[in-house]
Protein backbone atom coordinates (compact mmCIF):
# COMPACT_ATOMS: atom_id res chain seq x y z
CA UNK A 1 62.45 185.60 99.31
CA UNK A 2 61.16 187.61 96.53
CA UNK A 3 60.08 186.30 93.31
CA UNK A 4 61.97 186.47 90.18
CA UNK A 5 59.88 188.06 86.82
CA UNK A 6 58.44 184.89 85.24
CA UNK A 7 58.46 186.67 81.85
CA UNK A 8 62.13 187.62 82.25
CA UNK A 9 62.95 184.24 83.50
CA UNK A 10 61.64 182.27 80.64
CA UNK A 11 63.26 184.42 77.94
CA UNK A 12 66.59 183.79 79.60
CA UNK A 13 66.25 179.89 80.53
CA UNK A 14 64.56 179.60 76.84
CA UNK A 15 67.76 181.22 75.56
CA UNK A 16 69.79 178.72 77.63
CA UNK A 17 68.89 175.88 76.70
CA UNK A 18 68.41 176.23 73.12
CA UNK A 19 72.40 177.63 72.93
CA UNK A 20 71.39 181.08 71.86
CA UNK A 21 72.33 183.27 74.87
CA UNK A 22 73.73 186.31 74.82
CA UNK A 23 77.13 187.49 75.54
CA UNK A 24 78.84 190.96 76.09
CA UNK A 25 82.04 190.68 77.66
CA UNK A 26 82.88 194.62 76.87
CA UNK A 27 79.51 195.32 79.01
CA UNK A 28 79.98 192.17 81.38
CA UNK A 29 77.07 190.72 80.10
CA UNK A 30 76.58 187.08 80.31
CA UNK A 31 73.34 185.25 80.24
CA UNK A 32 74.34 181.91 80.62
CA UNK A 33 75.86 182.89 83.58
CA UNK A 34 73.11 184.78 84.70
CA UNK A 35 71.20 181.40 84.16
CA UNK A 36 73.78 179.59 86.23
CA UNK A 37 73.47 182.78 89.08
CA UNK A 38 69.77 181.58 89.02
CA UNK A 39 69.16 178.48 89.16
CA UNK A 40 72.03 178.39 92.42
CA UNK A 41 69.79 181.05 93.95
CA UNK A 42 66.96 178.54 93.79
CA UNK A 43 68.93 175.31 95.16
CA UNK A 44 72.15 176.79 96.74
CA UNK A 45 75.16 174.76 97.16
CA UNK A 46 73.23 171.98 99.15
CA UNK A 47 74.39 173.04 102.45
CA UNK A 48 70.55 174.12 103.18
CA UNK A 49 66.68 173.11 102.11
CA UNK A 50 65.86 175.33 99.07
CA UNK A 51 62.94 177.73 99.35
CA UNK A 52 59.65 176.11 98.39
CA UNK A 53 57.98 179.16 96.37
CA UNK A 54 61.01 179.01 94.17
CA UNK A 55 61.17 175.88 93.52
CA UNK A 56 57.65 176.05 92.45
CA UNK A 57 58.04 179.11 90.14
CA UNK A 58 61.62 176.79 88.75
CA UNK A 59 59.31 174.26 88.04
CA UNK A 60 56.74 176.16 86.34
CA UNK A 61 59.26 177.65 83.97
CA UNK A 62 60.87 174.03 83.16
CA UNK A 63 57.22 172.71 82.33
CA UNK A 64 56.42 175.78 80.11
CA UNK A 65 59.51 175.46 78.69
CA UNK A 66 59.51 171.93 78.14
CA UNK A 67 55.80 172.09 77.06
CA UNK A 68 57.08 174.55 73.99
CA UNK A 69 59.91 171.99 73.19
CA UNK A 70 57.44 169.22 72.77
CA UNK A 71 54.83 171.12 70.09
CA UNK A 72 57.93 171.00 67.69
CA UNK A 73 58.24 167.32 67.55
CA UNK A 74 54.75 167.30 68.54
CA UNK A 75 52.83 168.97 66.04
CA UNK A 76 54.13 167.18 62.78
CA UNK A 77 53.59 163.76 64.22
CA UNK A 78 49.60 164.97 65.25
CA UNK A 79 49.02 166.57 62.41
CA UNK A 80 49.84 163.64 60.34
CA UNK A 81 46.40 161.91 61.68
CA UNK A 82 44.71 163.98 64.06
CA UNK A 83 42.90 167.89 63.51
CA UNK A 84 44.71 169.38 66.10
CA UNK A 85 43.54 172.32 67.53
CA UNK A 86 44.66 174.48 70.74
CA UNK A 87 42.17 176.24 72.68
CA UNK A 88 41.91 178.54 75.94
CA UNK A 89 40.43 176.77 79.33
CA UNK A 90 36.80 177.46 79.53
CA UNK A 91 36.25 178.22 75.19
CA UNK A 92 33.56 176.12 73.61
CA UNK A 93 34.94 174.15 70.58
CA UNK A 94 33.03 172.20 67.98
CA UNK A 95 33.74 168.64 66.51
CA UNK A 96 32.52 167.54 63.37
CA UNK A 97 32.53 164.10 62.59
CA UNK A 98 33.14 162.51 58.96
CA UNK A 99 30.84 160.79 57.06
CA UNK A 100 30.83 157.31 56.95
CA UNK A 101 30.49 157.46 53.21
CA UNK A 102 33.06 159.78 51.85
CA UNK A 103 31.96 158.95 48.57
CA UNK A 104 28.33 158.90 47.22
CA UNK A 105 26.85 156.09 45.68
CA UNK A 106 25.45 156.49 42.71
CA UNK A 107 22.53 153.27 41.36
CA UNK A 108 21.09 153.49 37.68
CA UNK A 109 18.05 152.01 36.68
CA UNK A 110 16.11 150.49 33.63
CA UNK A 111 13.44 153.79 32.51
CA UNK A 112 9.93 153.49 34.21
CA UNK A 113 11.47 150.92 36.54
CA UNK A 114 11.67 152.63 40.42
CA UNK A 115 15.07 154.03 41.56
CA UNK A 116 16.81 153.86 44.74
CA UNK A 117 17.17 157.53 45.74
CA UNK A 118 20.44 158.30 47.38
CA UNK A 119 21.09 161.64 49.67
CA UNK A 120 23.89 163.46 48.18
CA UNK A 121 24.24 166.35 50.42
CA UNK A 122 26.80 165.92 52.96
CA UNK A 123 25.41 164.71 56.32
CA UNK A 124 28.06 166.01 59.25
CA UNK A 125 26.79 165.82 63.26
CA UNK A 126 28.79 167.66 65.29
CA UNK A 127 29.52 167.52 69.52
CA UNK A 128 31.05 170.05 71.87
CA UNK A 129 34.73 168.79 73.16
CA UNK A 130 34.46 167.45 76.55
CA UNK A 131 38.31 168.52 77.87
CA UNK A 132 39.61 165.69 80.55
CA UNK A 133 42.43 165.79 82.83
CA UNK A 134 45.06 163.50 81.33
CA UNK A 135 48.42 163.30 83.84
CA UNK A 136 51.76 161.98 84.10
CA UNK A 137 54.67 162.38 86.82
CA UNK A 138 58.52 163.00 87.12
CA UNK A 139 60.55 163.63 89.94
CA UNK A 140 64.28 164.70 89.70
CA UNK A 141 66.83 165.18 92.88
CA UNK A 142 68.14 168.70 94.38
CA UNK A 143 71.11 167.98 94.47
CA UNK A 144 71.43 167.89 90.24
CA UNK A 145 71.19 171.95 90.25
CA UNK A 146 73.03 172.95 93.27
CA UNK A 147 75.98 175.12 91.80
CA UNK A 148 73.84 176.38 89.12
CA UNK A 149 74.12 173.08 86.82
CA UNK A 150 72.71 173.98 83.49
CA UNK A 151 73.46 170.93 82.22
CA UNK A 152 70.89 168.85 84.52
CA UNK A 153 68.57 171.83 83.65
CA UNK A 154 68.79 170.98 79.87
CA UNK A 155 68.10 167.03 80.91
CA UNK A 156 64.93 167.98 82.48
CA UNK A 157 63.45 170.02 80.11
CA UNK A 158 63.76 167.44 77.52
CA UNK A 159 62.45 164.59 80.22
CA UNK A 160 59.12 166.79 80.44
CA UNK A 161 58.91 167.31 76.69
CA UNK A 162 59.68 163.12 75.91
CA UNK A 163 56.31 163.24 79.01
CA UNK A 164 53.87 164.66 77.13
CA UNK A 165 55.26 163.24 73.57
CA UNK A 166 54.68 159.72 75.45
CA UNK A 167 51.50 161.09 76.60
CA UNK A 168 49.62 162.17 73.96
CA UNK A 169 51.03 158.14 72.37
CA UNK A 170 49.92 156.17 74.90
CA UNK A 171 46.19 157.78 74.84
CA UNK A 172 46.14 157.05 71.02
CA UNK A 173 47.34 153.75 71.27
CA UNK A 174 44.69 153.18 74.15
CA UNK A 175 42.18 154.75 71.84
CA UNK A 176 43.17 152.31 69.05
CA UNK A 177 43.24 149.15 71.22
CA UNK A 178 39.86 149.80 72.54
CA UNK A 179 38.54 150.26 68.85
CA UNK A 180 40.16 146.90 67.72
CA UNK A 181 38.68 144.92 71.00
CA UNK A 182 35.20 146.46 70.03
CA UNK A 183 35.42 145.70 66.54
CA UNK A 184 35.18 149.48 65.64
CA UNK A 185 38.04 149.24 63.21
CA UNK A 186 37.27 147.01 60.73
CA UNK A 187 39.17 143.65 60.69
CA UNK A 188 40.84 143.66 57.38
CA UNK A 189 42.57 146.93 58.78
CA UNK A 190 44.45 144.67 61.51
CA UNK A 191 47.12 142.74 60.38
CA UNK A 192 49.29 140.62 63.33
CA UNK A 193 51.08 137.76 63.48
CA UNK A 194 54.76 135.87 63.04
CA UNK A 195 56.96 136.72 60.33
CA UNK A 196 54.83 138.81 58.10
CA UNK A 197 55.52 139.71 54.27
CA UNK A 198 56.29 142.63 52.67
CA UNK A 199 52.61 141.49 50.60
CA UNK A 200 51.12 141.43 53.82
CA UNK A 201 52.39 144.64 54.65
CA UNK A 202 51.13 146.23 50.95
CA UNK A 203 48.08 144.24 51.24
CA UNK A 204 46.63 146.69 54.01
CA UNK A 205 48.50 149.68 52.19
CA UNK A 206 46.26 149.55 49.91
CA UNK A 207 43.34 149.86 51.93
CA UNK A 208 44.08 153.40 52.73
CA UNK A 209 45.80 154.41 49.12
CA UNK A 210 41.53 154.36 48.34
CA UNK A 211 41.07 156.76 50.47
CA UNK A 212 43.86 159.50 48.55
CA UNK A 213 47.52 159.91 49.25
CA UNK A 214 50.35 158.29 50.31
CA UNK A 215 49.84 155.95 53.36
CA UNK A 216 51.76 157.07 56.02
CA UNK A 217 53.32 153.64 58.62
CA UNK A 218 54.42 155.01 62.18
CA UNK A 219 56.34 152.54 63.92
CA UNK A 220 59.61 151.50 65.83
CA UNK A 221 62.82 152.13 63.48
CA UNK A 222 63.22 148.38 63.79
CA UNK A 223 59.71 147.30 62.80
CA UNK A 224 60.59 150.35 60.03
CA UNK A 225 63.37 148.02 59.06
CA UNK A 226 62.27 145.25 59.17
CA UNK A 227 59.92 145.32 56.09
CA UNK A 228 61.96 148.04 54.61
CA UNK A 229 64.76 145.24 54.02
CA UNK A 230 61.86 142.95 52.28
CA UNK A 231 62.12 144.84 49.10
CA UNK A 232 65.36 143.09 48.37
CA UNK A 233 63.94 139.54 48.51
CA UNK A 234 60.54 140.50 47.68
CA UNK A 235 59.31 138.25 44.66
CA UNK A 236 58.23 141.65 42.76
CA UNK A 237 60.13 144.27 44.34
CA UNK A 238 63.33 142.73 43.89
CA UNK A 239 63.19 142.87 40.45
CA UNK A 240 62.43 146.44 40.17
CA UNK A 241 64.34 148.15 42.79
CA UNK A 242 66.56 151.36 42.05
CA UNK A 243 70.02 152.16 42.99
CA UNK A 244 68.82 155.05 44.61
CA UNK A 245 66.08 152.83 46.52
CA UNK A 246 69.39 150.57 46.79
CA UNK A 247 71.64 153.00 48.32
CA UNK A 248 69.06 154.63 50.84
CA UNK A 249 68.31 151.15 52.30
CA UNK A 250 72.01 150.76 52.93
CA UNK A 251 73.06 154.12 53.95
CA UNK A 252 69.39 156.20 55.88
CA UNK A 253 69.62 155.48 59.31
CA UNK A 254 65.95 154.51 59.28
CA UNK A 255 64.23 154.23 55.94
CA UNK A 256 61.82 156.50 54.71
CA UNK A 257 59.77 154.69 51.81
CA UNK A 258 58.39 150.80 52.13
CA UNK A 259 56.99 149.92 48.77
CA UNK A 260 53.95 152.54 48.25
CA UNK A 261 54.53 154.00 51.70
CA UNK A 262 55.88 156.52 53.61
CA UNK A 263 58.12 155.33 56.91
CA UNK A 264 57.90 157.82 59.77
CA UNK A 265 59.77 156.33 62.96
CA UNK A 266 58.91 157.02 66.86
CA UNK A 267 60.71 159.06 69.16
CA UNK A 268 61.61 155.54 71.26
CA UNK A 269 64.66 156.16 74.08
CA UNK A 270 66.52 153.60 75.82
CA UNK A 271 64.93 153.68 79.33
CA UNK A 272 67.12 151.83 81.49
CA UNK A 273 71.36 151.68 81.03
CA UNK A 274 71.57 148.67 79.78
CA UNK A 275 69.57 149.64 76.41
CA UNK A 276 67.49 146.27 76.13
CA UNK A 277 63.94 148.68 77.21
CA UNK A 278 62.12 151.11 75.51
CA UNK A 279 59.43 153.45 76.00
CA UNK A 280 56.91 151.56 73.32
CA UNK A 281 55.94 148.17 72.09
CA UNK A 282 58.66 148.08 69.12
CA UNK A 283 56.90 145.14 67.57
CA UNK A 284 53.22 147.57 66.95
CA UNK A 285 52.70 150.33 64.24
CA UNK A 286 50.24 152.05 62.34
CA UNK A 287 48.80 152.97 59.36
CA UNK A 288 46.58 155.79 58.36
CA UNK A 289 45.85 157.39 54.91
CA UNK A 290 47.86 161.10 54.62
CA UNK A 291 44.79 163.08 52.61
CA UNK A 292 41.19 163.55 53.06
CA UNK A 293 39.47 162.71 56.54
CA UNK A 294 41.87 162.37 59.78
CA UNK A 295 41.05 159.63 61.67
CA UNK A 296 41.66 161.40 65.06
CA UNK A 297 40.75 165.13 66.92
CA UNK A 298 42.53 166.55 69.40
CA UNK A 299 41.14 169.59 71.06
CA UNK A 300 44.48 170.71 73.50
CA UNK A 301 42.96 173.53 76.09
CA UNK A 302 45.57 175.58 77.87
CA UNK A 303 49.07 174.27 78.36
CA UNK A 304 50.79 171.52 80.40
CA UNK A 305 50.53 172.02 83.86
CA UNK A 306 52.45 171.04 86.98
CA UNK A 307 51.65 170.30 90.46
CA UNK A 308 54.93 170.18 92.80
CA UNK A 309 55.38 168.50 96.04
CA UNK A 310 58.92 167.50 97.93
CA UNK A 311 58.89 163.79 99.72
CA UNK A 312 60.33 164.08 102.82
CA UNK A 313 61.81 160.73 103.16
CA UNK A 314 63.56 160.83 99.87
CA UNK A 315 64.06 164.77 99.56
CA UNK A 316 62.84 164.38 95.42
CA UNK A 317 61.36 167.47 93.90
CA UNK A 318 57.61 165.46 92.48
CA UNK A 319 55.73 166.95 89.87
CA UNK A 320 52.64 165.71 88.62
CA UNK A 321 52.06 166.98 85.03
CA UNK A 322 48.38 167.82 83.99
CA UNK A 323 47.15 168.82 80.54
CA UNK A 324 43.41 169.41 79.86
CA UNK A 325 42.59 167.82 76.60
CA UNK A 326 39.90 166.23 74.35
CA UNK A 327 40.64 163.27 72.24
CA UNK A 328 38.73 160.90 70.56
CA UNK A 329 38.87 159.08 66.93
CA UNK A 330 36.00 159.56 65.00
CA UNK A 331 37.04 158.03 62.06
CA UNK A 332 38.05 154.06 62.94
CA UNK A 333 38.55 152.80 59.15
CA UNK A 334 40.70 155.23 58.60
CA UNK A 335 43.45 153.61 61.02
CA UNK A 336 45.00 150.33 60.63
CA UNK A 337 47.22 148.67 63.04
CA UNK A 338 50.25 145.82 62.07
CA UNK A 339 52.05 143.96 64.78
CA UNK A 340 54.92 141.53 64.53
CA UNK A 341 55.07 138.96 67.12
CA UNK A 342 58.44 137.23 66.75
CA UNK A 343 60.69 138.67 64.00
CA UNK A 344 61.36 142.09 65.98
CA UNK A 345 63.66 142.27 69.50
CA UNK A 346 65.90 145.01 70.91
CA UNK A 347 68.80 141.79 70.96
């Protein structure tokens, strides 16, 4: 069977799913049903085994697709602690790492007496980013598109965007677990244990107010809200609260200020029916200062990628999901990690 234009394709799936299709009834124009034509040319009514170059060219438009869908939620979340960068497959790209003193130090002395002398030009190193393979895999069933369902099309585009959101997470939490189990970040930048205080909470706040801006806490909207709530039986904060601060605790789905901080929740989805799972640890978030040095750098080469294979016991469409990446934190005290043990639960 021939192949479809990709270009052509991808304009009118991207129109699709984001609701912005075109209609022309006078000129019997009608792209979502031009959608709906294609994607039943690709898996038929069911009554026979699809063709496998389509299904391979379907999949590479839902991954590109998906792939754009997950730089918009994407690239404010990264950006927030990471120098993000996007580069072609093959280009050479430069890192520069910090200094570990972002300030200098400056020692007087008595006159005639010797003097320390301390360097105060700024001493960067740099490395080339080494790009690894990092992967992931879906599957989804043939039967969900036979008859041209756009719907089920729309559901898998956002399952391969919520991939490589949960991705690009789980390597940064790695990155930040191994750091803490080799003492990399400092100690007093870890805070864990059972029914922490909002002053335990502001106590390693202030570590990265030091270092310029407004901290910024990522976390679970329950962990969020959990020391959000604080500030009303806080010793100091009770006293001082606003009605505004009042009224956005009781009426913001997820709260956007704790004491000198700003709250910015995880994308976190049910994962099983009977909503008591998640996709991360609720009870874990972290902290990072929002000026000056990012902690992280991400160096993304090319875009997501997709590998598709059919099982022929269970008939499922597999894709594994490849993107070619660097990542690496080169600034450990600039992230801080606070985990609740017991105060925290789904129920």
């Amino acid at each position: 069977m021939a192949k479809y234009s990709d270009v052509k394709l991808k304009k009118l799936l991207t129109n699709t799913y984001n609701g912005t299709f075109f209609e022309d009834s006078k000129n019997s124009i009608d792209e979502r049903q031009d959608a709906k034509n294609y994607i039943k040319k690709v898996f038929g009514d069911g009554g026979k085994t699809p063709d496998p170059s389509l299904i391979h060219q379907f999949n590479n438009l839902i991954v590109e697709i998906g792939d754009s869908m997950a730089e918009v939620s994407l690239q404010p979340m990264l950006n927030m602690f990471s120098t993000f960068k996007t580069a072609k497959l093959g280009d050479i790209v430069y890192i520069d790492y910090p200094e570990n003193n972002l300030k200098t130090r400056l020692i007087w002395s008595a006159t005639s007496t010797g003097v320390d002398l301390v360097r105060v030009s700024p001493t960067k190193t740099s490395d080339i980013a080494q790009p690894k393979d990092f992967s992931t895999g879906v599957y989804y069933e043939p039967m969900d598109f036979t008859n041209g369902n756009i719907e089920n099309f729309n559901k898998v585009v956002n399952r391969i965007a919520e991939a490589k959101v949960k991705l690009y997470y789980e390597i940064i939490r790695d990155l930040i677990t191994a750091a803490i189990a080799a003492s990399t970040i400092p100690a007093n930048n870890v805070l864990e244990g059972d029914n922490l205080t909002l002053a335990q909470y502001r106590k390693v706040a202030q570590i990265f107010q030091r270092y310029g801006g407004t901290p910024v806490f990522s976390a679970d909207l329950l962990l969020i809200q959990y020391f959000a709530e604080q500030q009303t039986t806080d010793a100091f904060y009770k006293e001082i609260l606003t009605e505004k601060l009042k009224t956005d605790l009781l009426e913001q789905l997820v709260p956007q200020k704790i004491a000198n901080t700003v709250a910015v929740p995880i994308y976190n989805l049910f994962t099983d029916r009977n909503n008591n799972a998640v996709e991360f640890d609720i009870t874990e978030g972290f902290m990072f200062a929002s000026a000056g040095v990012k902690p992280f750098s991400i160096v993304e080469f090319g875009g997501l990628r997709q590998f598709t294979g059919q099982h022929m016991a269970d008939e499922r469409i597999k894709m594994k999901l490849s993107q070619r990446a660097d990542v690496r934190l080169l600034a450990a005290w600039l992230i801080g990690k606070i985990t609740e043990n017991t105060a925290v639960a789904l129920t």
